[in-house]
N, C-alpha and C. Protein backbone atom coordinates (compact mmCIF):
# COMPACT_ATOMS: atom_id res chain seq x y z
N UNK A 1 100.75 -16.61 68.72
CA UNK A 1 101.85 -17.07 69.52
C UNK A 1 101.74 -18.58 69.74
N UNK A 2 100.63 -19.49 69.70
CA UNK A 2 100.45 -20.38 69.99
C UNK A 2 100.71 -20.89 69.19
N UNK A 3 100.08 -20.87 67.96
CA UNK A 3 100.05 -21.25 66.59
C UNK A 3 101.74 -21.52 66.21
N UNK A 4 102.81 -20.34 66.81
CA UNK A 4 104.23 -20.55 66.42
C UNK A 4 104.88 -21.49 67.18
N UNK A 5 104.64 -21.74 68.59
CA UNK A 5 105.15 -22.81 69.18
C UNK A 5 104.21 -24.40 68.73
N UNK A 6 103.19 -24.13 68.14
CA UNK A 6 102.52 -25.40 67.43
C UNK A 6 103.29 -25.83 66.27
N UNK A 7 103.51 -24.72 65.52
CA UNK A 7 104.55 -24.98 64.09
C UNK A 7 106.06 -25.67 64.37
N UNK A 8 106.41 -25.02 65.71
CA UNK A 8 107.82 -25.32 65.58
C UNK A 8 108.10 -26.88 66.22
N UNK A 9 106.63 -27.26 67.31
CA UNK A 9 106.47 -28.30 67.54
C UNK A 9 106.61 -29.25 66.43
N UNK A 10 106.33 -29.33 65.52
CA UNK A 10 105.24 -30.02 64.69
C UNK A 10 107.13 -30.31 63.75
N UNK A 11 107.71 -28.92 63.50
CA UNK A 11 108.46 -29.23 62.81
C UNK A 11 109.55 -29.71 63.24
N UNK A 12 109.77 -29.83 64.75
CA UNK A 12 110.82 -30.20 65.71
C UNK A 12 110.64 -31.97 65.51
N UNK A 13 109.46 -32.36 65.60
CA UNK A 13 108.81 -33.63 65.34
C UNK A 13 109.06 -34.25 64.46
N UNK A 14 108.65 -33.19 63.36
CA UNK A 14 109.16 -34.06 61.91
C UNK A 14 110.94 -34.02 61.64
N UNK A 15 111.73 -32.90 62.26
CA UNK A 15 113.06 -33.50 61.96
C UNK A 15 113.57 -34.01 62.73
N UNK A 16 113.42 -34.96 64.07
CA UNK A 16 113.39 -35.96 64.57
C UNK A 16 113.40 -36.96 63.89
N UNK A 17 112.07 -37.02 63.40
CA UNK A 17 111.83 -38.36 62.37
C UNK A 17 112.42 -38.66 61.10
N UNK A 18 112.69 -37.64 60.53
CA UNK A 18 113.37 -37.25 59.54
C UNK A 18 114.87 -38.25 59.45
N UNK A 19 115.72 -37.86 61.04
CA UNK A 19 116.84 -38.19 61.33
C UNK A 19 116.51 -39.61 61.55
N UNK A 20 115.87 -40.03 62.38
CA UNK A 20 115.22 -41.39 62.91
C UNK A 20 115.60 -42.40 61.91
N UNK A 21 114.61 -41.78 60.58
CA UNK A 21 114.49 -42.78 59.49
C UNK A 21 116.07 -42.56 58.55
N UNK A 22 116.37 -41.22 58.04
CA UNK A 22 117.74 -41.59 57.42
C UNK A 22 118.81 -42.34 57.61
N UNK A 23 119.33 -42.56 59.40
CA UNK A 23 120.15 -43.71 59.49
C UNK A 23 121.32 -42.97 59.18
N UNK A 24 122.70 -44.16 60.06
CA UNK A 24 123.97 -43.85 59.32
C UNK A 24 124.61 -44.92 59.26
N UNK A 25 125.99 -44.88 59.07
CA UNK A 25 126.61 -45.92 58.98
C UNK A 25 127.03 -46.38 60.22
N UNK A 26 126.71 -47.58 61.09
CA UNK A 26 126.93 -48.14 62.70
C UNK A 26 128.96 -48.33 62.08
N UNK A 27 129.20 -48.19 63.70
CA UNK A 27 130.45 -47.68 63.97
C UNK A 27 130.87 -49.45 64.35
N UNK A 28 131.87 -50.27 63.76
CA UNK A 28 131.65 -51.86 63.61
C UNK A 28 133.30 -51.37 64.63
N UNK A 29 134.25 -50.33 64.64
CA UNK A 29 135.05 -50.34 65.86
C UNK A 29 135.35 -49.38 66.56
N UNK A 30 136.40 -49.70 67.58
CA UNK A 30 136.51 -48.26 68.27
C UNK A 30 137.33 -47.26 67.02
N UNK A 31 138.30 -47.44 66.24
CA UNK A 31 138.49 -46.37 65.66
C UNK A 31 137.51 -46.01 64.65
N UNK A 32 136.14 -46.36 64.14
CA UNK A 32 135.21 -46.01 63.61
C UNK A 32 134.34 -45.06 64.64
N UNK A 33 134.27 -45.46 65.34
CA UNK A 33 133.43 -44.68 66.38
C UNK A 33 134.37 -43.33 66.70
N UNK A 34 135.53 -43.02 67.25
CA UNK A 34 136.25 -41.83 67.31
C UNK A 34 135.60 -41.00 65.91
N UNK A 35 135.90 -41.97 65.03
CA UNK A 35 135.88 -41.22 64.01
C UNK A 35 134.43 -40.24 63.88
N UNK A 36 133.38 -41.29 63.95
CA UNK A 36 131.94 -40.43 63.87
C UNK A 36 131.68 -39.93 64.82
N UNK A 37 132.20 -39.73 66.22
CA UNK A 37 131.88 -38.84 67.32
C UNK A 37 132.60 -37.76 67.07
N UNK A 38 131.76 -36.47 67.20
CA UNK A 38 131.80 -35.38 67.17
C UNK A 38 132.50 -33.92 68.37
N UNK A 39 133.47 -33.82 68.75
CA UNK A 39 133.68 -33.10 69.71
C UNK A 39 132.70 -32.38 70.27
N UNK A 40 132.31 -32.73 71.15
CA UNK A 40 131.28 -31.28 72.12
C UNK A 40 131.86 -30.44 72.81
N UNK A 41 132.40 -28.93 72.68
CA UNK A 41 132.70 -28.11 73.63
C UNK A 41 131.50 -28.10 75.09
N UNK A 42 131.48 -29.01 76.06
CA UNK A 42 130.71 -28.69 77.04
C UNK A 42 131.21 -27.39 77.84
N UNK A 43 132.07 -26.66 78.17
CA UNK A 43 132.21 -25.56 78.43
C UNK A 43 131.23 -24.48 77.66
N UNK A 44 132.07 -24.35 76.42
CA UNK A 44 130.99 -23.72 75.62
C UNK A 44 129.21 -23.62 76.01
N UNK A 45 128.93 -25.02 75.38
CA UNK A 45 127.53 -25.37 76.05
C UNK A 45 127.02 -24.86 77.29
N UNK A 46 127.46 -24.84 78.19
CA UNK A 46 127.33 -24.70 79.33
C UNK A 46 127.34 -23.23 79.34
N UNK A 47 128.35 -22.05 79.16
CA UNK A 47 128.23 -20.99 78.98
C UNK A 47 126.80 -20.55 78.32
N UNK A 48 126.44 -20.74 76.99
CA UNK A 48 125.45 -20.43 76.08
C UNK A 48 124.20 -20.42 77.06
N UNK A 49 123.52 -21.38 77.98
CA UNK A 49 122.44 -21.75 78.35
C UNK A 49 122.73 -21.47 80.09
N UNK A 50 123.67 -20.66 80.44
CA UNK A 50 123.75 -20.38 81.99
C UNK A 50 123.44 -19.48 82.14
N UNK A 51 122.15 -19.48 83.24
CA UNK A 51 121.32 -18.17 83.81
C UNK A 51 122.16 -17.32 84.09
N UNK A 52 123.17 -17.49 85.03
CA UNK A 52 123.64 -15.70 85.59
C UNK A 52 124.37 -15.44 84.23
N UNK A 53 124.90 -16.16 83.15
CA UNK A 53 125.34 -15.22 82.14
C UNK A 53 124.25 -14.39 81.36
N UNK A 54 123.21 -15.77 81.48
CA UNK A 54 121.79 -14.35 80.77
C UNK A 54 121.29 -13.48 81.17
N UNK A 55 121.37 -13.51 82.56
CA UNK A 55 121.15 -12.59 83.63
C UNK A 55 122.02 -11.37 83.31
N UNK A 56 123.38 -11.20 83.29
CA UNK A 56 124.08 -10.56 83.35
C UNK A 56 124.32 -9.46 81.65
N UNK A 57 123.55 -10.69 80.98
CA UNK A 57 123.79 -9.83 79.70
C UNK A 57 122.37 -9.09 79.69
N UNK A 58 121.46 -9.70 80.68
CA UNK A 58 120.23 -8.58 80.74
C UNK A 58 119.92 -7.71 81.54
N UNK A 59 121.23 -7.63 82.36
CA UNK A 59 121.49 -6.22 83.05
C UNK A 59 122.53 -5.08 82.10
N UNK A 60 123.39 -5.94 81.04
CA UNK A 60 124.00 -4.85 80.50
C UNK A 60 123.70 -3.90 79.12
N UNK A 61 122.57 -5.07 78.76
CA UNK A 61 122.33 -4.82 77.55
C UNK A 61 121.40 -4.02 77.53
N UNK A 62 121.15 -3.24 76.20
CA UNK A 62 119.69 -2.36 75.97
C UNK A 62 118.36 -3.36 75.82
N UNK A 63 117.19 -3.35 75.99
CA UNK A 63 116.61 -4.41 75.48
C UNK A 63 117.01 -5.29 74.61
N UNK A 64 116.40 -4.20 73.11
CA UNK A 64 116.41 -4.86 71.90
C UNK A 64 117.66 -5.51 71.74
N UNK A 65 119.38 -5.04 71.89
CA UNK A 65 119.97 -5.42 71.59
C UNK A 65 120.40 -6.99 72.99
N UNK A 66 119.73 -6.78 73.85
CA UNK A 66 119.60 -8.18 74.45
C UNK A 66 118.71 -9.49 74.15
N UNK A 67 117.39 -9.12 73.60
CA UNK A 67 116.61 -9.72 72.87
C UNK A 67 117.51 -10.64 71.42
N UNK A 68 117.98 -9.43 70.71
CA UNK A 68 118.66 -10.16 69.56
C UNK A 68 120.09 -10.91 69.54
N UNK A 69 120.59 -10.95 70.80
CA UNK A 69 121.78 -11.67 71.25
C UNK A 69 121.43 -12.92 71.73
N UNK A 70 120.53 -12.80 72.66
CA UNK A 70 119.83 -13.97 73.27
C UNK A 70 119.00 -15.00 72.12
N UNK A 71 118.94 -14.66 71.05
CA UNK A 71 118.06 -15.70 69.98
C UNK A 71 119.25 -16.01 69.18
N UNK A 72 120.81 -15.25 69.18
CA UNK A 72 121.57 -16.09 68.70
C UNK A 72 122.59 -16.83 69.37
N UNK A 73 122.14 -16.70 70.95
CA UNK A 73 122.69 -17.58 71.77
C UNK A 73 121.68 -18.72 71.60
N UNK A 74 120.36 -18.72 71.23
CA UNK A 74 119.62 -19.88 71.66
C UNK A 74 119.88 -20.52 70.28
N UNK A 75 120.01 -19.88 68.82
CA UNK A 75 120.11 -20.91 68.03
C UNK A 75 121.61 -21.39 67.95
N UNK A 76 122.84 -20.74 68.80
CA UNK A 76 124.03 -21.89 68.72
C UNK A 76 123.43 -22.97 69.78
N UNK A 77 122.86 -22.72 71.01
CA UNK A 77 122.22 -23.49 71.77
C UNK A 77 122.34 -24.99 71.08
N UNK A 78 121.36 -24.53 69.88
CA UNK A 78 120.28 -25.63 69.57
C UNK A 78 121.33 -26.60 68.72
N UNK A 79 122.49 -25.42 67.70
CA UNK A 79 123.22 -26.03 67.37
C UNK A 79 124.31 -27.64 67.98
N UNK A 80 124.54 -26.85 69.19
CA UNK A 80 125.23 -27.74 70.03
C UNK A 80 124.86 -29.40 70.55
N UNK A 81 122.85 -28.53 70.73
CA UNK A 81 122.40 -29.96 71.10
C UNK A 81 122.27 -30.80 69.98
N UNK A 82 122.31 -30.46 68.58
CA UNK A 82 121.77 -31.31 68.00
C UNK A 82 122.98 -32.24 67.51
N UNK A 83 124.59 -31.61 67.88
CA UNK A 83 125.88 -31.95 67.78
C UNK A 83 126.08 -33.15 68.56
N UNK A 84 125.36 -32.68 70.19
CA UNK A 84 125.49 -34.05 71.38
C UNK A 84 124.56 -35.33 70.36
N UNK A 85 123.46 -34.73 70.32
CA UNK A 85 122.57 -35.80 70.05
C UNK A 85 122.95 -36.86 68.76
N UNK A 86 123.28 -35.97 68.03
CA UNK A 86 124.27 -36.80 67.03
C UNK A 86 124.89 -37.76 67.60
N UNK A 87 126.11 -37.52 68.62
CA UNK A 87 126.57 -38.69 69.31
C UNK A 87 126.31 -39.22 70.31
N UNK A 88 125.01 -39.26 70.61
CA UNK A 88 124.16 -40.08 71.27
C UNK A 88 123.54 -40.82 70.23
N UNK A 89 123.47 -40.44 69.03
CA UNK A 89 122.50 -41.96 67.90
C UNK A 89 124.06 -42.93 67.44
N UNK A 90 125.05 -41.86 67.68
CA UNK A 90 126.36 -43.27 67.03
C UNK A 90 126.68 -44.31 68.36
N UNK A 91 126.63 -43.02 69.69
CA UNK A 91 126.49 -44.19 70.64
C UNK A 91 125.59 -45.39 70.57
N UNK A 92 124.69 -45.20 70.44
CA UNK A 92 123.59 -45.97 70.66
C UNK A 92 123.64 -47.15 69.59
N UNK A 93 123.76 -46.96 68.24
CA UNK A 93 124.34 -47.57 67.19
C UNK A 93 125.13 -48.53 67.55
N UNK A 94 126.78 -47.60 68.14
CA UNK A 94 127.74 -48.71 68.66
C UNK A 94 127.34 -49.70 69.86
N UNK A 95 126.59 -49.53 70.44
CA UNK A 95 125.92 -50.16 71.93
C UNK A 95 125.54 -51.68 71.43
N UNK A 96 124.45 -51.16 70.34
CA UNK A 96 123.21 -52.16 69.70
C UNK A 96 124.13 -53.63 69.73
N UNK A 97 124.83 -53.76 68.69
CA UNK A 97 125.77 -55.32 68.65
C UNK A 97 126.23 -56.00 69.89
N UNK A 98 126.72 -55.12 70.77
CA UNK A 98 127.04 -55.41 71.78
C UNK A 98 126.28 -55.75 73.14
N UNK A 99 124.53 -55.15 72.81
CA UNK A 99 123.68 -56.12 73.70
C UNK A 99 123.48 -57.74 73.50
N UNK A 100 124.06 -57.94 73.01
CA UNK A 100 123.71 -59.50 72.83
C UNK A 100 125.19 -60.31 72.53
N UNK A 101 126.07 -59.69 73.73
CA UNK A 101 127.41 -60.23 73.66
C UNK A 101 127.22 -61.38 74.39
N UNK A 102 128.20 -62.68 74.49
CA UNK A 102 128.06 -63.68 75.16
C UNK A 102 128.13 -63.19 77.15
N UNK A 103 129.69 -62.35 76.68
CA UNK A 103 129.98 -62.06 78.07
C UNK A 103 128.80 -61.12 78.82
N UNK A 104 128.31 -61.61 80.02
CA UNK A 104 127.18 -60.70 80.81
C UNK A 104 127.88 -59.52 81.25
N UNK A 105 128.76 -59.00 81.55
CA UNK A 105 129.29 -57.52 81.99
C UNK A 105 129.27 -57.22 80.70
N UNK A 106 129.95 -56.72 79.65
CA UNK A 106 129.66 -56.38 77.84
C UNK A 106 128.34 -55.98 77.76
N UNK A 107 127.08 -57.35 78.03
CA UNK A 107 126.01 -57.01 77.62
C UNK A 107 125.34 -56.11 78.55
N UNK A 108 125.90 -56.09 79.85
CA UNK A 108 124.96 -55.07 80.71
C UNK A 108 125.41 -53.53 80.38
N UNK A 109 127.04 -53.41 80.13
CA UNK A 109 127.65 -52.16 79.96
C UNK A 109 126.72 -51.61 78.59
N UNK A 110 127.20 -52.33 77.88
CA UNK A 110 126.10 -51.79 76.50
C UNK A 110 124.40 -51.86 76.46
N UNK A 111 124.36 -51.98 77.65
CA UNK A 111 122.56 -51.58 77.61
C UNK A 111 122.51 -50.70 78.80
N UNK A 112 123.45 -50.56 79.49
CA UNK A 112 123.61 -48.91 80.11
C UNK A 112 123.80 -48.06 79.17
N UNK A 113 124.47 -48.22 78.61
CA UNK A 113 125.42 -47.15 77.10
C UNK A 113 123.98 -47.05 76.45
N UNK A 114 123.08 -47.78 75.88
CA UNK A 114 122.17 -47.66 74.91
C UNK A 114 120.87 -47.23 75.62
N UNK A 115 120.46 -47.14 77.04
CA UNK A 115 119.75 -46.88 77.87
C UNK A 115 119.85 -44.99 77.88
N UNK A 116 121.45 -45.07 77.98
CA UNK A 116 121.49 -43.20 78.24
C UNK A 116 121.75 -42.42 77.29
N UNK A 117 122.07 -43.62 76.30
CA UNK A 117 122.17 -42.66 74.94
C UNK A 117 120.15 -42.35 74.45
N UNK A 118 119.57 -43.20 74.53
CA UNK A 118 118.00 -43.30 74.60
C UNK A 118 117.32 -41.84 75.61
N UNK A 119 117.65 -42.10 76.95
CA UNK A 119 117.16 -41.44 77.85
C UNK A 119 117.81 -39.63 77.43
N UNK A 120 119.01 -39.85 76.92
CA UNK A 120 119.53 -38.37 76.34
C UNK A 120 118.51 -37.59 75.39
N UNK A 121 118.14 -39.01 74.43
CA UNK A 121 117.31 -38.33 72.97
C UNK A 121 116.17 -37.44 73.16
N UNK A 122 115.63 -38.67 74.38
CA UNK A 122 114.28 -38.15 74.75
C UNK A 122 114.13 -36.29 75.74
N UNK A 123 115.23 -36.75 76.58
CA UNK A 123 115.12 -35.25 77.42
C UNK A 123 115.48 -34.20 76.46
N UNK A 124 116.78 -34.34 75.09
CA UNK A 124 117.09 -33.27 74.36
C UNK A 124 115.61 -32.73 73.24
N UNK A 125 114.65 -34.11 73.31
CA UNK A 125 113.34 -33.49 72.14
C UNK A 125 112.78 -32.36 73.24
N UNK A 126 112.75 -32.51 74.41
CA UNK A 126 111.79 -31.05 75.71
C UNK A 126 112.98 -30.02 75.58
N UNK A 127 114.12 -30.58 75.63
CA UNK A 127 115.11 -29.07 75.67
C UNK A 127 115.19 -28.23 74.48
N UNK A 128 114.88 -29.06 73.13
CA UNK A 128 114.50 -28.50 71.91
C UNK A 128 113.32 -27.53 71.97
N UNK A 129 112.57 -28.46 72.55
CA UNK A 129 111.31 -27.61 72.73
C UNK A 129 110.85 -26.43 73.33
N UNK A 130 112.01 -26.40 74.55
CA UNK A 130 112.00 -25.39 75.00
C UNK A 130 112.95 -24.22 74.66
N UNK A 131 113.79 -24.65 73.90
CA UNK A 131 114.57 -23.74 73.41
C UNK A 131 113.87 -22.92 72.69
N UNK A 132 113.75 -23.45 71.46
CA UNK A 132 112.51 -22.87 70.28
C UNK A 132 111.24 -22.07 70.82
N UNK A 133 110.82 -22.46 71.97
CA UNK A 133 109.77 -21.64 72.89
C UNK A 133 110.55 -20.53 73.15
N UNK A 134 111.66 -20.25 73.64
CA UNK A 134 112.61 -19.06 74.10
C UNK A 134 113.03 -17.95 72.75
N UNK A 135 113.42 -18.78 71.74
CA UNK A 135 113.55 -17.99 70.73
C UNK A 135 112.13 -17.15 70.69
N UNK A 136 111.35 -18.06 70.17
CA UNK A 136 109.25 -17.09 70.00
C UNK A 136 109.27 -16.07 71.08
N UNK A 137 109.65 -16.28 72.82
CA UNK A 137 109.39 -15.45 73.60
C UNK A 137 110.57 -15.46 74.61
N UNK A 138 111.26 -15.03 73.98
CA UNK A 138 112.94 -14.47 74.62
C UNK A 138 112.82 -14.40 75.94
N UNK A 139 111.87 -13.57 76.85
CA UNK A 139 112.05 -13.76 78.50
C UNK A 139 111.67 -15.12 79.31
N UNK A 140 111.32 -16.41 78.26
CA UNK A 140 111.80 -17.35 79.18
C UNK A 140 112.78 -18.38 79.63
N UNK A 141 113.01 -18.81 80.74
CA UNK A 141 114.22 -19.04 80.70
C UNK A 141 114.27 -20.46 80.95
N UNK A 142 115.56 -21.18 80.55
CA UNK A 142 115.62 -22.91 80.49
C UNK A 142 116.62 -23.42 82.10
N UNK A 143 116.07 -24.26 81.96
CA UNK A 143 117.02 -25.12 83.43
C UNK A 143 117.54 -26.03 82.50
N UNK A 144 119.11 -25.97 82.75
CA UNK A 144 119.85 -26.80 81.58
C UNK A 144 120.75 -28.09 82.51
N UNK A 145 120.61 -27.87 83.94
CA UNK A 145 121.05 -28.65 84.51
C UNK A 145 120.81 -30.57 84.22
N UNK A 146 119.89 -30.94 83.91
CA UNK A 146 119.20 -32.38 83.61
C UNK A 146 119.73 -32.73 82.14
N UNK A 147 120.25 -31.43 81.18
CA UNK A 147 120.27 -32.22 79.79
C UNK A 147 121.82 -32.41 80.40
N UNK A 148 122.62 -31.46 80.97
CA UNK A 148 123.87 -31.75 80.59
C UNK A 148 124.54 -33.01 82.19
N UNK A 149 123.58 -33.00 82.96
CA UNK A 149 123.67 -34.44 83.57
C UNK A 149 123.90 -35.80 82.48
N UNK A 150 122.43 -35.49 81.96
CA UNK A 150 122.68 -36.84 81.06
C UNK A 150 123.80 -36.94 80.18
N UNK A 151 124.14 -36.05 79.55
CA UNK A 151 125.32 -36.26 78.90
C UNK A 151 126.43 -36.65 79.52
N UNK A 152 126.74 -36.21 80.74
CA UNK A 152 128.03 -36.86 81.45
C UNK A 152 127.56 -38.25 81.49
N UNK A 153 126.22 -38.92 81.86
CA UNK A 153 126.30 -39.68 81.87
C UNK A 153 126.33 -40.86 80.86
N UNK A 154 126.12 -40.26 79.73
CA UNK A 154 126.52 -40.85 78.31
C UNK A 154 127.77 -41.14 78.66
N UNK A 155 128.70 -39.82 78.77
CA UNK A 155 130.12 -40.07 78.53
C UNK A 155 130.63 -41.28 79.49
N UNK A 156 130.09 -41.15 80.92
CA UNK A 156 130.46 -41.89 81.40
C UNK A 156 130.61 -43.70 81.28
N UNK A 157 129.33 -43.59 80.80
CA UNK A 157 128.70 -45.12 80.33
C UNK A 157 129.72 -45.30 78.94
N UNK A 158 129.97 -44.43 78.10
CA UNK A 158 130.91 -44.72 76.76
C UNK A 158 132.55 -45.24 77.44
N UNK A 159 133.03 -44.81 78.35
CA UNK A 159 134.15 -44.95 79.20
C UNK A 159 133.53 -46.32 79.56
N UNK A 160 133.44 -46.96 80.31
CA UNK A 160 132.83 -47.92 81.03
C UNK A 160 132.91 -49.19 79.35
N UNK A 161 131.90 -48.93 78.74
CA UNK A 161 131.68 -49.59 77.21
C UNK A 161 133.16 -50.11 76.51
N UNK A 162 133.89 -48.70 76.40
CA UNK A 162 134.96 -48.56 75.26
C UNK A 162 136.22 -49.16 76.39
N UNK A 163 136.52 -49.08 77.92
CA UNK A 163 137.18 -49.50 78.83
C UNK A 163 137.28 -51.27 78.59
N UNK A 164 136.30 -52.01 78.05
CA UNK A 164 136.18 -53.59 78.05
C UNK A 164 137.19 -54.10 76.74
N UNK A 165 136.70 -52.83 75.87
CA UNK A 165 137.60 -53.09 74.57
C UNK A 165 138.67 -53.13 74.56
N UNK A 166 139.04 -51.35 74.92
CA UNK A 166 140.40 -51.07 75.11
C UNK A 166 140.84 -50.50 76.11
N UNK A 167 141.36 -50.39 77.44
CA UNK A 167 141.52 -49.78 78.48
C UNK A 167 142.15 -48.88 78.42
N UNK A 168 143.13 -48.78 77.31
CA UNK A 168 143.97 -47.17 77.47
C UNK A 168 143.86 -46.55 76.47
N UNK A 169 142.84 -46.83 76.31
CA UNK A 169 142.29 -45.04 75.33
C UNK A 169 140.72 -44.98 75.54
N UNK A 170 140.30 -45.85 76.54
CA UNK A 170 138.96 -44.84 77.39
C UNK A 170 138.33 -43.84 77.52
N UNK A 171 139.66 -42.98 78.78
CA UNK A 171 139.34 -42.28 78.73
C UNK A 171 139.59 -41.19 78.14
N UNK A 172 140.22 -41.34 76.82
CA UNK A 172 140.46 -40.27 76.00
C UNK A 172 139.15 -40.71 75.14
N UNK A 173 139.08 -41.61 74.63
CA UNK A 173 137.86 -41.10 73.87
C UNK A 173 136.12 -40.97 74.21
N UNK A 174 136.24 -40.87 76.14
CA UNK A 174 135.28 -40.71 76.48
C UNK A 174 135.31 -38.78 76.74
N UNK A 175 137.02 -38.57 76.50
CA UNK A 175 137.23 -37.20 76.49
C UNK A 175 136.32 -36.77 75.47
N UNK A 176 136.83 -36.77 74.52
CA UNK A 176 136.54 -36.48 73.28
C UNK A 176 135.10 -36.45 72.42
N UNK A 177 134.20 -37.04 73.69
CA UNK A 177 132.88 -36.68 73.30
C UNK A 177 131.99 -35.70 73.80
C-alpha cells in the first residue's frame, strides 16, 4: 500500500515536470487568452468532491458498487483539476509580460494574477496527491474547500488583470474560466 502511494507520488511528480518543461504558446492578447482558457464547470467540480454527496452515495450504495463509483468520481475529480490547472499555467503565462509594465497598478495586478495562479499549482500538486491516495484507499476523504478558494481567487485576480485592458468583457471572461 505504501509502495502504491510512493509510485503514484513519484509519477504525479514526474507529470508535473513533464508539463513544466513542455511549455505552450504565451497568450500575447486578450482574445488569445479566451481562446486557451478552458471552461471549468465549478458546479460540476464542486459536486464530484462534496462530502454529503459522498456521504450520501455511501448510505445508498452497496459497498462494492460504492467503492467503484467513488474511483470514477475521483478520476473525473482529477480530470477537472488538471483542466483548472491548465488555466492557471496560461494565466500565469499571460501575467509574466505584464510584471514589468511601466504603469505600477498593471504591474502589481499581474503579480497578484501570477502569485495565485503559482499559489493554485502548488495547493492542486497536495490535492492531486490526495486524490490518488483516495483512489488506492477509497474510505478517505478530501477537504476541497482551500483548492476551490484559490481558484475563485485566480478568477478574481484574472477580472482585476483583464479589467485594465478591457473593462467590458472582464467579467465575462473572468466568467468563463
Amino acid at each position: 500500500m505504501l509502495l502504491a502511494l510512493l509510485v503514484i507520488g513519484i509519477l504525479g511528480a514526474l507529470g508535473f515536470g513533464v508539463m513544466a518543461l513542455r511549455g505552450f504558446e504565451r497568450p500575447r492578447s486578450l482574445a488569445e487568452l479566451q481562446q486557451q482558457l478552458d471552461c471549468f464547470d465549478t458546479e460540476a467540480f464542486l459536486n464530484l468532491i462534496d462530502p454529503s454527496e459522498d456521504r450520501f452515495l455511501h448510505t445508498r450504495l452497496p459497498r462494492r458498487q460504492y467503492l467503484k463509483f467513488r474511483r470514477k468520481r475521483i478520476r473525473a475529480s482529477l480530470a477537472y483539476l488538471a483542466q483548472a490547472c491548465a488555466n492557471a499555467r496560461v494565466l500565469l503565462a499571460y501575467a509574466q509580460p505584464a510584471l514589468t509594465a511601466a504603469d505600477a497598478a498593471t504591474a502589481a495586478t499581474a503579480r497578484q494574477l501570477a502569485g495565485s495562479a503559482l499559489q493554485f499549482q502548488i495547493l492542486a500538486i497536495g490535492v492531486r496527491l490526495r486524490l490518488c491516495s483516495q483512489w488506492v484507499l477509497p474510505a478517505r476523504r478530501l477537504a476541497a474547500s482551500e483548492i476551490m478558494e484559490a481558484y475563485e481567487q485566480l478568477r478574481f485576480r484574472l477580472q482585476r488583470i483583464v479589467a485594465l485592458e478591457a473593462p467590458a468583457v472582464s467579467a465575462r471572461v473572468a466568467a468563463g474560466l
